[in-house]
C-alpha atoms as a PDB file:
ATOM      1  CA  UNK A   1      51.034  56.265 -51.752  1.00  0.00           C
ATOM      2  CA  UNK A   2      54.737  56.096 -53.638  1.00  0.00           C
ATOM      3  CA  UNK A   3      54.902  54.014 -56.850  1.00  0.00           C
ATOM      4  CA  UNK A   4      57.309  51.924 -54.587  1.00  0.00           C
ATOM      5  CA  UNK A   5      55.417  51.221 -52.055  1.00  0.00           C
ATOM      6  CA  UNK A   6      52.555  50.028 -54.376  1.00  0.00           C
ATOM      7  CA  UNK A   7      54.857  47.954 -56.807  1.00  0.00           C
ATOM      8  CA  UNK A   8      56.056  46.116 -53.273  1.00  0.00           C
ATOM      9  CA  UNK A   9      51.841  44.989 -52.035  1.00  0.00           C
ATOM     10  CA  UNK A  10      51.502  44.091 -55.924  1.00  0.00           C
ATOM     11  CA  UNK A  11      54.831  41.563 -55.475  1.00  0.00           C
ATOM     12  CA  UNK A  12      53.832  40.494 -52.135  1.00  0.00           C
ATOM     13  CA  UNK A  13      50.536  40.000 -53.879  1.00  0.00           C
ATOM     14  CA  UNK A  14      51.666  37.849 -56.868  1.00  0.00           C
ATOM     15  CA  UNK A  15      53.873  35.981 -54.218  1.00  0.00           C
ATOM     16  CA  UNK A  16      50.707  34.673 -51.914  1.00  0.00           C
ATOM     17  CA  UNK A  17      48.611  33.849 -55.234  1.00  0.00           C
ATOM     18  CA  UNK A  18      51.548  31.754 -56.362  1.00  0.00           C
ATOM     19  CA  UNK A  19      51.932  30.067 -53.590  1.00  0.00           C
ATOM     20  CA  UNK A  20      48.197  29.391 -53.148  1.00  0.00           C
ATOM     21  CA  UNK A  21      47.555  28.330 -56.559  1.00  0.00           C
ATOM     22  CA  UNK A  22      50.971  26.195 -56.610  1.00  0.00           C
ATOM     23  CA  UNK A  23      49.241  24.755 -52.919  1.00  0.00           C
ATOM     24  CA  UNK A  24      45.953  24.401 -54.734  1.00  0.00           C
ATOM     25  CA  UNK A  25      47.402  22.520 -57.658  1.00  0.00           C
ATOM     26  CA  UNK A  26      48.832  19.931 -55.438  1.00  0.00           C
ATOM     27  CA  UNK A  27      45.298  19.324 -53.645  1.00  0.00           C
ATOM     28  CA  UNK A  28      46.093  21.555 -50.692  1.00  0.00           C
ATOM     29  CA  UNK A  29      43.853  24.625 -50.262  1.00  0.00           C
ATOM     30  CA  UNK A  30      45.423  26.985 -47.671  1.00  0.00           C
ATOM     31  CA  UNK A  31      42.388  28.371 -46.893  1.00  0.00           C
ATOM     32  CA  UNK A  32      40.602  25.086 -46.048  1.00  0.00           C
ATOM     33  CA  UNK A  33      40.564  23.951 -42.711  1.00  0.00           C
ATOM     34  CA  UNK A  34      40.164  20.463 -43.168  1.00  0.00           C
ATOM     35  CA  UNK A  35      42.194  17.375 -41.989  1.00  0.00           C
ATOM     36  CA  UNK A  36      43.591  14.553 -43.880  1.00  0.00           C
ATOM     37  CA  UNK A  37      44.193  11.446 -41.506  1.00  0.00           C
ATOM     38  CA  UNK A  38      44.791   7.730 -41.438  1.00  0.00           C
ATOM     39  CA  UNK A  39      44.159   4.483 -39.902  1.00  0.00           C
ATOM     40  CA  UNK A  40      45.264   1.142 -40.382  1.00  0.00           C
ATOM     41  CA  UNK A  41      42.723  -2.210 -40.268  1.00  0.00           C
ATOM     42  CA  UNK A  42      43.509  -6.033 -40.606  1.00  0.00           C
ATOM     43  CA  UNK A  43      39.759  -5.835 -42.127  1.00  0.00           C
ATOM     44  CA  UNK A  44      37.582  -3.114 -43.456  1.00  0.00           C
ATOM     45  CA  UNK A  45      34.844  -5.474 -44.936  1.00  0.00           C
ATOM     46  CA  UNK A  46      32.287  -3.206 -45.780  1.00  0.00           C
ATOM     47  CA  UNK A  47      34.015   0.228 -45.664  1.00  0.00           C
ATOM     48  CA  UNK A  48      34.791   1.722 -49.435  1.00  0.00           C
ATOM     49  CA  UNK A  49      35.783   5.234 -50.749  1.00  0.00           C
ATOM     50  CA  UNK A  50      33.124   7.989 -50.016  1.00  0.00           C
ATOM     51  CA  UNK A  51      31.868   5.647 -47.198  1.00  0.00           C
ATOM     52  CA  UNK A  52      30.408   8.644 -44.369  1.00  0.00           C
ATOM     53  CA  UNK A  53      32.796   9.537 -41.361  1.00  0.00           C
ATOM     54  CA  UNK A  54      31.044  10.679 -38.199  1.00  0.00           C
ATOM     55  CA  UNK A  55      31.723  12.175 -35.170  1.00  0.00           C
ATOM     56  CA  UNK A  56      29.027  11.244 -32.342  1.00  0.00           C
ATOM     57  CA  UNK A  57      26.440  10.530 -34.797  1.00  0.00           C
ATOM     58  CA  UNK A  58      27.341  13.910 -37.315  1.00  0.00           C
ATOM     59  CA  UNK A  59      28.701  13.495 -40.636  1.00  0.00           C
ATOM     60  CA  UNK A  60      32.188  15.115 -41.020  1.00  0.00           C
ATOM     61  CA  UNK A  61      33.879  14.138 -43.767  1.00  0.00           C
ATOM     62  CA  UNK A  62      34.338  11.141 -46.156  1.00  0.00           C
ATOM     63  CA  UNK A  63      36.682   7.864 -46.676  1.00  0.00           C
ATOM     64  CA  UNK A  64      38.870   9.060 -49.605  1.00  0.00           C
ATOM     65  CA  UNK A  65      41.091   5.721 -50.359  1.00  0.00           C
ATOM     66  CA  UNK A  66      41.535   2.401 -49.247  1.00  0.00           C
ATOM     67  CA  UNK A  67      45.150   0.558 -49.676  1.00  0.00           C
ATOM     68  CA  UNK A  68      47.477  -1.798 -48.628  1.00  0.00           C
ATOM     69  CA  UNK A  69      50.005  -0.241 -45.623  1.00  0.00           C
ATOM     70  CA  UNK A  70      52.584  -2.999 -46.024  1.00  0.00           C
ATOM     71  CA  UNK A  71      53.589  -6.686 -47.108  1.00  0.00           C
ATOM     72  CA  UNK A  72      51.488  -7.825 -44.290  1.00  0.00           C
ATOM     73  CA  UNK A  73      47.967  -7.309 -45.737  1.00  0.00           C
ATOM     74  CA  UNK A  74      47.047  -4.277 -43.178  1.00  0.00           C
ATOM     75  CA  UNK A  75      45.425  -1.874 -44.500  1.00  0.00           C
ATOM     76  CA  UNK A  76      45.471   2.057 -44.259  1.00  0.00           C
ATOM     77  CA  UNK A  77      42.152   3.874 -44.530  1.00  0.00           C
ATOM     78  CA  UNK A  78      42.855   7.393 -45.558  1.00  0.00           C
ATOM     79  CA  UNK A  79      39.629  10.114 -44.964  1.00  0.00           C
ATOM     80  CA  UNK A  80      39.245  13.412 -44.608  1.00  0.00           C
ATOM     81  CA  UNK A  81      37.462  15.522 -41.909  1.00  0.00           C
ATOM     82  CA  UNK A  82      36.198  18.775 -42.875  1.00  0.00           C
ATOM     83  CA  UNK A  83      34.281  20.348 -39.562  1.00  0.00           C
ATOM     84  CA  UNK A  84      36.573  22.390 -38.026  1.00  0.00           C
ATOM     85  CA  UNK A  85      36.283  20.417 -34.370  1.00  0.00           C
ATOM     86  CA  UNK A  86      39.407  19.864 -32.606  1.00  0.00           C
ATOM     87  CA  UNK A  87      40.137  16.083 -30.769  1.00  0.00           C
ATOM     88  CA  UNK A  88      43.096  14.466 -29.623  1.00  0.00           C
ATOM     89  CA  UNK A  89      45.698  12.285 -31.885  1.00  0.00           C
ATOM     90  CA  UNK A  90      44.492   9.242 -29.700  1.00  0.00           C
ATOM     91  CA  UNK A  91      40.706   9.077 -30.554  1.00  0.00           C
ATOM     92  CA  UNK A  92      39.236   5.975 -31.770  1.00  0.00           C
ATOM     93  CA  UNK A  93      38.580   5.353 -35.766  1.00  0.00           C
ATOM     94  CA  UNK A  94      36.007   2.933 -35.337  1.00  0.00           C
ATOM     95  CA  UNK A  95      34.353   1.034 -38.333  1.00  0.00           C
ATOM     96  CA  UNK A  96      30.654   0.657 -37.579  1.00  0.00           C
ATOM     97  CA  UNK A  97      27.694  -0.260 -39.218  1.00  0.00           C
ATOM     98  CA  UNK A  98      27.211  -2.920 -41.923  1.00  0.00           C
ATOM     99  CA  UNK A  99      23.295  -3.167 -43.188  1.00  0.00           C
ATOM    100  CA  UNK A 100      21.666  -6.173 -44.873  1.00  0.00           C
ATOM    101  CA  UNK A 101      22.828  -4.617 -48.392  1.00  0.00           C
ATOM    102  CA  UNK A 102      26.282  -4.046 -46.888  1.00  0.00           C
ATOM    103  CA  UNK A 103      27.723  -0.667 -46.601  1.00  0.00           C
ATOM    104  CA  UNK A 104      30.170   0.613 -43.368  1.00  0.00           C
ATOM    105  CA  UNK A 105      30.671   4.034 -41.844  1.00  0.00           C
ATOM    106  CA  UNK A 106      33.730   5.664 -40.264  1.00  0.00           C
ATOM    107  CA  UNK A 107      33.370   7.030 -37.063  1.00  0.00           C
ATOM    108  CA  UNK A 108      35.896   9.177 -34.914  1.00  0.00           C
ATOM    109  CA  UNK A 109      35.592   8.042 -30.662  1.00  0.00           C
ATOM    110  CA  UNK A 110      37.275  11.664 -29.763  1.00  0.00           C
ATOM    111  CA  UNK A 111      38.971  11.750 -26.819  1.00  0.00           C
ATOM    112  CA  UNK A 112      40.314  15.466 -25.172  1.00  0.00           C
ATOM    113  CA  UNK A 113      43.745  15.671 -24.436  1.00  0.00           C
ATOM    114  CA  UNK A 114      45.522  19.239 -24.682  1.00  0.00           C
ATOM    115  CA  UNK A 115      48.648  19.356 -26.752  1.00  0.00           C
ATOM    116  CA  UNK A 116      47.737  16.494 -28.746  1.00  0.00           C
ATOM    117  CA  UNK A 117      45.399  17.478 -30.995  1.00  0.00           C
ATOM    118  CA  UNK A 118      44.874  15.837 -34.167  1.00  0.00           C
ATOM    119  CA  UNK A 119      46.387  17.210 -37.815  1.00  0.00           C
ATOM    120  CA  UNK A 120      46.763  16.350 -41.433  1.00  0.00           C
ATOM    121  CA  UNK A 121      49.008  13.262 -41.877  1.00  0.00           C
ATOM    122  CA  UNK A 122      48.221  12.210 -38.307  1.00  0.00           C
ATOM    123  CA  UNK A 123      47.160   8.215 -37.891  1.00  0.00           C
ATOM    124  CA  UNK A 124      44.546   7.349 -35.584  1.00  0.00           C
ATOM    125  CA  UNK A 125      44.176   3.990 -34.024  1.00  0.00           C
ATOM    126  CA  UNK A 126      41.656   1.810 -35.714  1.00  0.00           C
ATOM    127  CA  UNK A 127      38.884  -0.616 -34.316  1.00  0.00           C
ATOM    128  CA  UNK A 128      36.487  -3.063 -35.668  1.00  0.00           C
ATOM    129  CA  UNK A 129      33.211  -2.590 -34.265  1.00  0.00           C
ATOM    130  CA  UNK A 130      30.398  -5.100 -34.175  1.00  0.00           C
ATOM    131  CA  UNK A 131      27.601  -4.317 -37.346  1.00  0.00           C
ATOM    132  CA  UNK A 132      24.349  -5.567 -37.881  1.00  0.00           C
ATOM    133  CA  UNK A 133      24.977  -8.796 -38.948  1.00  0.00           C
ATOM    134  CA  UNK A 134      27.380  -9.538 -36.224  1.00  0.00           C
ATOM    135  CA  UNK A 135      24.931  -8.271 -34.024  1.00  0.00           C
ATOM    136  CA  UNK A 136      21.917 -10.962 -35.435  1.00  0.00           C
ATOM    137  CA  UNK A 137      24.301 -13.508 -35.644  1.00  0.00           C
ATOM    138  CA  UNK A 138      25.045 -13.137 -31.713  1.00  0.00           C
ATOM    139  CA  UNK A 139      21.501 -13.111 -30.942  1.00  0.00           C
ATOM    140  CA  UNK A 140      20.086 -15.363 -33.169  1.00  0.00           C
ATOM    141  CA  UNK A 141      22.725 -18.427 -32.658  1.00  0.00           C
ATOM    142  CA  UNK A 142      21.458 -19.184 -28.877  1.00  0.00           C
ATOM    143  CA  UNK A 143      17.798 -18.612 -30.418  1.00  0.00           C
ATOM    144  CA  UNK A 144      18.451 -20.928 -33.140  1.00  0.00           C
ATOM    145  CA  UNK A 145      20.115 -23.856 -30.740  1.00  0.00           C
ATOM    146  CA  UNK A 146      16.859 -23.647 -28.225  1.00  0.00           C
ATOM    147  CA  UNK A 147      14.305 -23.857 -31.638  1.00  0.00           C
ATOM    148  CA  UNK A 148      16.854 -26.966 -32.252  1.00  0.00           C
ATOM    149  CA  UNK A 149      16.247 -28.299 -29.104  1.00  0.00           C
ATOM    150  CA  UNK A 150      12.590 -28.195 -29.137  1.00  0.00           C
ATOM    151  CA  UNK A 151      12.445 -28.868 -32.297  1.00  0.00           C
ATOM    152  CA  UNK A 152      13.632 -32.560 -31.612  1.00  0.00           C
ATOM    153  CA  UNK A 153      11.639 -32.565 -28.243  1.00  0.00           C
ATOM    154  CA  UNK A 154       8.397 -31.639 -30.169  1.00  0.00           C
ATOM    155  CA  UNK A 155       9.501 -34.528 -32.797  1.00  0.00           C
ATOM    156  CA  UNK A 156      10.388 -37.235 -29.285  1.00  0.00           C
ATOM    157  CA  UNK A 157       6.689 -36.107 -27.627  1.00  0.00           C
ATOM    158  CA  UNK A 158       5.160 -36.363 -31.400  1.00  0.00           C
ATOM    159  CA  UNK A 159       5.987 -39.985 -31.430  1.00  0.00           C
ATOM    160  CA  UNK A 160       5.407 -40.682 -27.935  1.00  0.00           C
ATOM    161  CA  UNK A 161       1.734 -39.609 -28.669  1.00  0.00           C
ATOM    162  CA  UNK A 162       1.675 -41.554 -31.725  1.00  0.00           C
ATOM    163  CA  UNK A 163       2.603 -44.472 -29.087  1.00  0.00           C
ATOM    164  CA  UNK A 164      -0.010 -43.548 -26.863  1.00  0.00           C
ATOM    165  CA  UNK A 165      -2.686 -43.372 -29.091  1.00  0.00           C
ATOM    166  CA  UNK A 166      -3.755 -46.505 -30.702  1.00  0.00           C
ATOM    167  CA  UNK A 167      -6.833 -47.320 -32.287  1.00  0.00           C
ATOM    168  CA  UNK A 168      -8.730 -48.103 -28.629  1.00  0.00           C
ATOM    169  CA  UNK A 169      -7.641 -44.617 -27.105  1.00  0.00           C
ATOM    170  CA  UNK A 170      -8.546 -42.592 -30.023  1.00  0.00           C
ATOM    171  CA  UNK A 171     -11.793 -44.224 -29.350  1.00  0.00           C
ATOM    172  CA  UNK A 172     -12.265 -43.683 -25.727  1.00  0.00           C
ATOM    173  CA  UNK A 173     -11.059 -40.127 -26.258  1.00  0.00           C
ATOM    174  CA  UNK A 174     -13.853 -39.544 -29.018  1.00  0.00           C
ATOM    175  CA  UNK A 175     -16.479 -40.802 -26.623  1.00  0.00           C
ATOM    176  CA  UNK A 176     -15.112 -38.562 -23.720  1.00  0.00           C
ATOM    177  CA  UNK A 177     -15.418 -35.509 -26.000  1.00  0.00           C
ATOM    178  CA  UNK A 178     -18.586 -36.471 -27.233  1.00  0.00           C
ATOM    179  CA  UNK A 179     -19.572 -36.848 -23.253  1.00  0.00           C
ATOM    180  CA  UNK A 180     -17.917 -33.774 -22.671  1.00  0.00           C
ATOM    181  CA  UNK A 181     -20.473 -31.982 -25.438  1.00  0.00           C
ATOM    182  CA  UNK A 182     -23.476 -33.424 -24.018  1.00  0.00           C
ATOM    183  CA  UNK A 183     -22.641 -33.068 -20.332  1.00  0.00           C
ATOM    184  CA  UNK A 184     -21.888 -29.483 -21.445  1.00  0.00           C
ATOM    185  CA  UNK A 185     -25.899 -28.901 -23.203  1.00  0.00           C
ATOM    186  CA  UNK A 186     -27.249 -30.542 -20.037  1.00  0.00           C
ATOM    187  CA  UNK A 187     -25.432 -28.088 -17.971  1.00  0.00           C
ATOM    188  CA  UNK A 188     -26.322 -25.393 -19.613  1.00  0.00           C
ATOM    189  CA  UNK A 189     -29.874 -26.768 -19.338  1.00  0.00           C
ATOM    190  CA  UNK A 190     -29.728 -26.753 -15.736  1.00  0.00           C
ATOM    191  CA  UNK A 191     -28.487 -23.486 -15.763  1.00  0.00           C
ATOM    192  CA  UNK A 192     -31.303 -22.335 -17.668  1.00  0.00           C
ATOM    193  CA  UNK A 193     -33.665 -23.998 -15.195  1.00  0.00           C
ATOM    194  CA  UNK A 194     -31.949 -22.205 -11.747  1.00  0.00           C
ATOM    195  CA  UNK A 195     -32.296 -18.766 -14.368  1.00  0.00           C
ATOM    196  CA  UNK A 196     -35.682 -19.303 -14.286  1.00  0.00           C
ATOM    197  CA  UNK A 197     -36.243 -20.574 -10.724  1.00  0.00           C
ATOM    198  CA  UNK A 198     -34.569 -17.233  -9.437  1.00  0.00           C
ATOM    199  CA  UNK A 199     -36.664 -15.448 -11.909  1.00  0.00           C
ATOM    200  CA  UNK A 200     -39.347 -16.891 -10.624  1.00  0.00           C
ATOM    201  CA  UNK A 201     -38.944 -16.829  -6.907  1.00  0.00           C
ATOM    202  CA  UNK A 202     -37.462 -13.174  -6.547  1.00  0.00           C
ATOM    203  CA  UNK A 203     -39.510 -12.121  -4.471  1.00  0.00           C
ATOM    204  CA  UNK A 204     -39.630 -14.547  -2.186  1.00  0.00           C
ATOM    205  CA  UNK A 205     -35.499 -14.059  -2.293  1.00  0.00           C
ATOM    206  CA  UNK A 206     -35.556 -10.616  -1.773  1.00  0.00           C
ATOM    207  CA  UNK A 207     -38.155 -11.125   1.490  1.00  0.00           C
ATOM    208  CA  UNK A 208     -35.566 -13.698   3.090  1.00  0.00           C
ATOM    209  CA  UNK A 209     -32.628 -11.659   2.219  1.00  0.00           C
ATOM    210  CA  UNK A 210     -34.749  -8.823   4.103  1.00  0.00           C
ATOM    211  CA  UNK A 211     -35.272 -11.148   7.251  1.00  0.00           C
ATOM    212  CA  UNK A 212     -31.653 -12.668   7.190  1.00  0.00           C
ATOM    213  CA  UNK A 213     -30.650  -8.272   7.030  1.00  0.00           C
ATOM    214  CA  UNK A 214     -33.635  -7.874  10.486  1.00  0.00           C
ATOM    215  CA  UNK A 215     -31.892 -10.794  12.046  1.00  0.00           C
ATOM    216  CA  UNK A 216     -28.305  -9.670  11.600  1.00  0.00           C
ATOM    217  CA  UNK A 217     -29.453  -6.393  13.058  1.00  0.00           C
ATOM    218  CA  UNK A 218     -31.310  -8.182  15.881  1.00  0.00           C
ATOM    219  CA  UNK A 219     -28.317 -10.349  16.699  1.00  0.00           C
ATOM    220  CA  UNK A 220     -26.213  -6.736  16.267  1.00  0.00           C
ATOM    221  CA  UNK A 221     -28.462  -5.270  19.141  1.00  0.00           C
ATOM    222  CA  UNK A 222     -28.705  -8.729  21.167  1.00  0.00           C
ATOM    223  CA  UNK A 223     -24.881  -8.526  20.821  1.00  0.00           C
ATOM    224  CA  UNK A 224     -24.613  -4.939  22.498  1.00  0.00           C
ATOM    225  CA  UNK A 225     -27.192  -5.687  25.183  1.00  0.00           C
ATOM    226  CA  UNK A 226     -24.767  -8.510  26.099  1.00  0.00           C
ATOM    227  CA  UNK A 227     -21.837  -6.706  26.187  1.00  0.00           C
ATOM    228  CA  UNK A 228     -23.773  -4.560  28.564  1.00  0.00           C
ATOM    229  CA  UNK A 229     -24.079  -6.966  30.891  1.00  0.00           C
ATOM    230  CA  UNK A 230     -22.363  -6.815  34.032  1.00  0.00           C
ATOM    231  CA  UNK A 231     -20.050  -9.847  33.846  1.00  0.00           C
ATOM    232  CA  UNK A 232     -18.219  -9.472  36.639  1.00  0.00           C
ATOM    233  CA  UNK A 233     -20.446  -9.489  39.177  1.00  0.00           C
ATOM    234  CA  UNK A 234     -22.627 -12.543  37.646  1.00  0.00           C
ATOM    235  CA  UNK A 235     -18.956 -14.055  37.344  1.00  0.00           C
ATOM    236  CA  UNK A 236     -18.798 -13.122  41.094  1.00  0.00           C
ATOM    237  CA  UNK A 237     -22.207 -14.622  42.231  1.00  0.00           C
ATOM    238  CA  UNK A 238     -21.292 -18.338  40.297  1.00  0.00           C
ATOM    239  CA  UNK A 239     -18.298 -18.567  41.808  1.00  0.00           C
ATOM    240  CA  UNK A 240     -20.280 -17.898  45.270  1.00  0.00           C
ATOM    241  CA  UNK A 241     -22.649 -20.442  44.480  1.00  0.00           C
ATOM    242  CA  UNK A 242     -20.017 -22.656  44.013  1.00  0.00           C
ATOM    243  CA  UNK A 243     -18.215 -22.246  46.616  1.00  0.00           C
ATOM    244  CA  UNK A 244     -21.178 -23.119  48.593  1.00  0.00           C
ATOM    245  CA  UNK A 245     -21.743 -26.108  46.647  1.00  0.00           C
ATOM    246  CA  UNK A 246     -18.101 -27.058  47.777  1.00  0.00           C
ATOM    247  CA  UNK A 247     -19.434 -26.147  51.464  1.00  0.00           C
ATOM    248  CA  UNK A 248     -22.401 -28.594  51.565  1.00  0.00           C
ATOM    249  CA  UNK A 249     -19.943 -31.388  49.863  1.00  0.00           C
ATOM    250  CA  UNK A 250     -17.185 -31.099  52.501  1.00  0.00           C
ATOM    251  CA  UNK A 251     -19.958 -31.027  55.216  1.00  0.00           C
ATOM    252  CA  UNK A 252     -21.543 -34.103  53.690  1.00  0.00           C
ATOM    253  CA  UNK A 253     -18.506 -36.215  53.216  1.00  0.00           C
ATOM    254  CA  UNK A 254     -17.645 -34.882  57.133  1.00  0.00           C
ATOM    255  CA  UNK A 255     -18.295 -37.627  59.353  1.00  0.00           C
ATOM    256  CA  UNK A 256     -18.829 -34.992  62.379  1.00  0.00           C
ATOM    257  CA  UNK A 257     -22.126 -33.952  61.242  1.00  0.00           C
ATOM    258  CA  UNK A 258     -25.440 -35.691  61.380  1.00  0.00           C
ATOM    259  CA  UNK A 259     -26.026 -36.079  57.525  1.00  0.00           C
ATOM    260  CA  UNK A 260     -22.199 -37.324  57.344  1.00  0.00           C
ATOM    261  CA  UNK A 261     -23.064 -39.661  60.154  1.00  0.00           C
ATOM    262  CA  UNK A 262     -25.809 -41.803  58.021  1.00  0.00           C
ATOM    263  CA  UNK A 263     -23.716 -41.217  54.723  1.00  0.00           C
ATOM    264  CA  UNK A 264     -20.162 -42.571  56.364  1.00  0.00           C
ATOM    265  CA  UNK A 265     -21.504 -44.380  59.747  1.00  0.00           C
ATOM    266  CA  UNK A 266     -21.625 -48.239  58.563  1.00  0.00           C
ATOM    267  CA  UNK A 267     -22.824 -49.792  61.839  1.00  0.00           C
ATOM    268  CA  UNK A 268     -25.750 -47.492  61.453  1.00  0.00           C
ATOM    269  CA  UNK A 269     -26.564 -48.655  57.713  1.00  0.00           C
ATOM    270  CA  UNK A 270     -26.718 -51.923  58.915  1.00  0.00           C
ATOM    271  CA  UNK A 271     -28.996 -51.204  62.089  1.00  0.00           C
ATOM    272  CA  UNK A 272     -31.429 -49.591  59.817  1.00  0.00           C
ATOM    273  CA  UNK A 273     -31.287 -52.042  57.637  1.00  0.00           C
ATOM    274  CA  UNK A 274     -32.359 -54.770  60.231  1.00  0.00           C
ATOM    275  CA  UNK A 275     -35.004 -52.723  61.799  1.00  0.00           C
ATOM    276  CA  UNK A 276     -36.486 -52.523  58.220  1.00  0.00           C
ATOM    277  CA  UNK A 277     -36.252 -55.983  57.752  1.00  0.00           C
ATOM    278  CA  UNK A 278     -37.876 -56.303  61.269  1.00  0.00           C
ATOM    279  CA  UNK A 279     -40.573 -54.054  60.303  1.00  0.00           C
ATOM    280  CA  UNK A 280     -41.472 -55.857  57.295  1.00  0.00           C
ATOM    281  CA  UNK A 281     -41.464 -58.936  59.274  1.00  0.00           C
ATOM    282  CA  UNK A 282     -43.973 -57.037  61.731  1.00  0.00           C
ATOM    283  CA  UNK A 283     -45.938 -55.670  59.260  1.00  0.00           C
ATOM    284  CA  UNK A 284     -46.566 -59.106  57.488  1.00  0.00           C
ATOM    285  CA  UNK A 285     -47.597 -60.704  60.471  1.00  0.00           C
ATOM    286  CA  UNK A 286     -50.251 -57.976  61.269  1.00  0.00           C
ATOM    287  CA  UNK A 287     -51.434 -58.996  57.924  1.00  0.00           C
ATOM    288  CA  UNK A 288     -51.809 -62.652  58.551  1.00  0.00           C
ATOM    289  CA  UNK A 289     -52.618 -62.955  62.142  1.00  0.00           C
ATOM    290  CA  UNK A 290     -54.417 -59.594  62.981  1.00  0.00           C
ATOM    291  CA  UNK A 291     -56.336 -61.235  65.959  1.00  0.00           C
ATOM    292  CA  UNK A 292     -53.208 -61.429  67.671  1.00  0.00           C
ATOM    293  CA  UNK A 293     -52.457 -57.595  67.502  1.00  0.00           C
ATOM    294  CA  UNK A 294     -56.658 -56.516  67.650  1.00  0.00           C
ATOM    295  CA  UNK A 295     -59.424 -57.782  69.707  1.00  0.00           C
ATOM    296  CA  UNK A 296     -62.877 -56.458  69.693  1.00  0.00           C
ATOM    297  CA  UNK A 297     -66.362 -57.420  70.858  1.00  0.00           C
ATOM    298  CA  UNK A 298     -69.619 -55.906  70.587  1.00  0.00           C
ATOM    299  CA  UNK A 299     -70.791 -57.153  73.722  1.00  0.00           C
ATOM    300  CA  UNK A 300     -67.956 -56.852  75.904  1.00  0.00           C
ATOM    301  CA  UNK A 301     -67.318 -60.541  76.072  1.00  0.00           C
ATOM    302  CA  UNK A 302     -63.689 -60.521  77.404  1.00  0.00           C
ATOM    303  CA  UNK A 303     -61.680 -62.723  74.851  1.00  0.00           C
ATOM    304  CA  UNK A 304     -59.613 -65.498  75.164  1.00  0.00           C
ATOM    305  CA  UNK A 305     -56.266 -66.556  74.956  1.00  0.00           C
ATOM    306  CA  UNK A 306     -54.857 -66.309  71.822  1.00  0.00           C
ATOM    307  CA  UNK A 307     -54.298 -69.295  69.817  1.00  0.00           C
ATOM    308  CA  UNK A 308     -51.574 -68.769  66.945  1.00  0.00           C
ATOM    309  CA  UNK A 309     -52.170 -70.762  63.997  1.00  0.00           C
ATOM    310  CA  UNK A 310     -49.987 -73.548  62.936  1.00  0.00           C
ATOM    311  CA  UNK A 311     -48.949 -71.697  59.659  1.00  0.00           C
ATOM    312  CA  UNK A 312     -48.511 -68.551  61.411  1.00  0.00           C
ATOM    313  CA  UNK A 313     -44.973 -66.582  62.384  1.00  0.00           C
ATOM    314  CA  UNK A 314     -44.268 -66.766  66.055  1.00  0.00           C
END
């Protein structure tokens, strides 16, 4: 190698360590690949210098300073993201967080759009998003307006009750309870009494239980010599039967036969009806006058005329 062509790589040399150490000097380090960005707020409660910033829950940098941007009170957040992870110009710097001590985060939304991503100097848009307290606050205002509520119905139904019970109902309710504590020893009393009666009459439950299981299987097997039964033809034979039943009633209410004849015939009711009055008549007579119906002699004297008596039926 010529003298020349070494004193030229020691000038190039000296160049690129000027202008890196003139670059360094001023804060910017060639060699580092992170990215200095902005965002602008009408509020950053909570956020301060060194404050984390995040991309989907990592830690990639840190909030450097916090200023005014213009006359209008916004303000610009500037931070610094060291990972070398590439996102678009348009991604979300969102300020997050907020515990009960205070203290906000930074966090980067990234959205992907090719040819526009994000470098030093770049501003992001900024958004306020809801911390902790916001968070409690939203929850615990529509708990705190129903404890509110019955708070003041607890207080209405408290004095209601106070109402309610005077002097004569907090008596009557102290002798319920104390009928309510002896009612309760007497029942448990009685329970102790059916204890023992089952204790004492197992046996005997176990032998019934053992019939009432024989008669369930008797009524099991009475059951399937039933269904074994021939219905239909003992359904046949009653309907037979009464169909003849039918037979005999038509023939009796008939006035063509003989037994319909003295059921329906009216002229013959009332002839046998007079001959029975006749022969009640007849027989009465026999009974008073029998001379006039019987004669008899032991000698064969031939009788005489018959002479009805004056009290007799002629």
């Amino acid at each position: 190698m010529s003298k020349e062509i070494k004193t030229a790589i020691l000038v190039i040399a000296a160049l690129l360590l000027l202008i890196f150490g003139y670059n360094y000097l001023k804060g910017n380090n060639l060699l580092d690949k992170s990215k200095i960005l902005y965002a602008k707020y009408d509020n950053v409660e909570g956020l301060a210098p060194s404050s984390q910033v995040t991309i989907n829950g990592l830690p990639v940098g840190r909030v450097l300073s916090i200023d005014f941007a213009d006359s209008s009170g916004k303000l610009v957040v500037k931070f610094v993201v060291e990972k070398d992870f590439e996102f678009s110009n348009q991604s979300l710097a969102r300020v997050y967080g907020g515990g009960l001590i205070g203290g906000k985060s930074l966090a980067i939304v990234p959205t992907y759009e090719k040819g526009q991503n994000a470098k030093t100097g770049d501003t992001l848009p900024g958004e306020m998003g809801e911390g902790i307290m916001e968070l409690v606050n939203e929850r615990l205002t529509p708990l705190q307006n129903q404890v509110e509520k019955v708070i003041g119905d607890t207080d209405s139904l408290l004095v209601n009750v106070n109402s309610v019970l005077d002097r004569d109902t907090r008596a009557n309710l102290r002798d319920a309870i104390a009928n309510f504590t002896t009612a309760s020893k007497e029942l448990k009393g009685i329970s102790g009494s059916v204890n023992a009666l089952l204790s004492e009459n197992q046996v005997k439950l176990d032998r019934t239980i053992a019939n009432l299981d024989k008669m369930s299987g008797n009524f099991a097997t009475l059951s399937d010599s039933l269904s074994q039964i021939q219905m239909g033809t003992m359904v046949a034979d009653l309907e037979k039967t009464i169909a003849d039943f039918q037979e005999i009633s038509n023939k009796l209410n008939s006035p063509e036969g003989t037994v319909g004849k003295l059921l329906n015939d009216e002229q013959l009711y009332l002839n046998l009806d007079r001959t029975a009055n006749q022969m009640g008549d007849l027989l009465q007579d026999m009974k008073l006058n029998p001379k006039r119906y019987v004669h008899f002699s032991l000698f064969g004297k031939k009788p005489g005329a018959y002479t009805p008596p004056k009290d007799s039926l002629q």
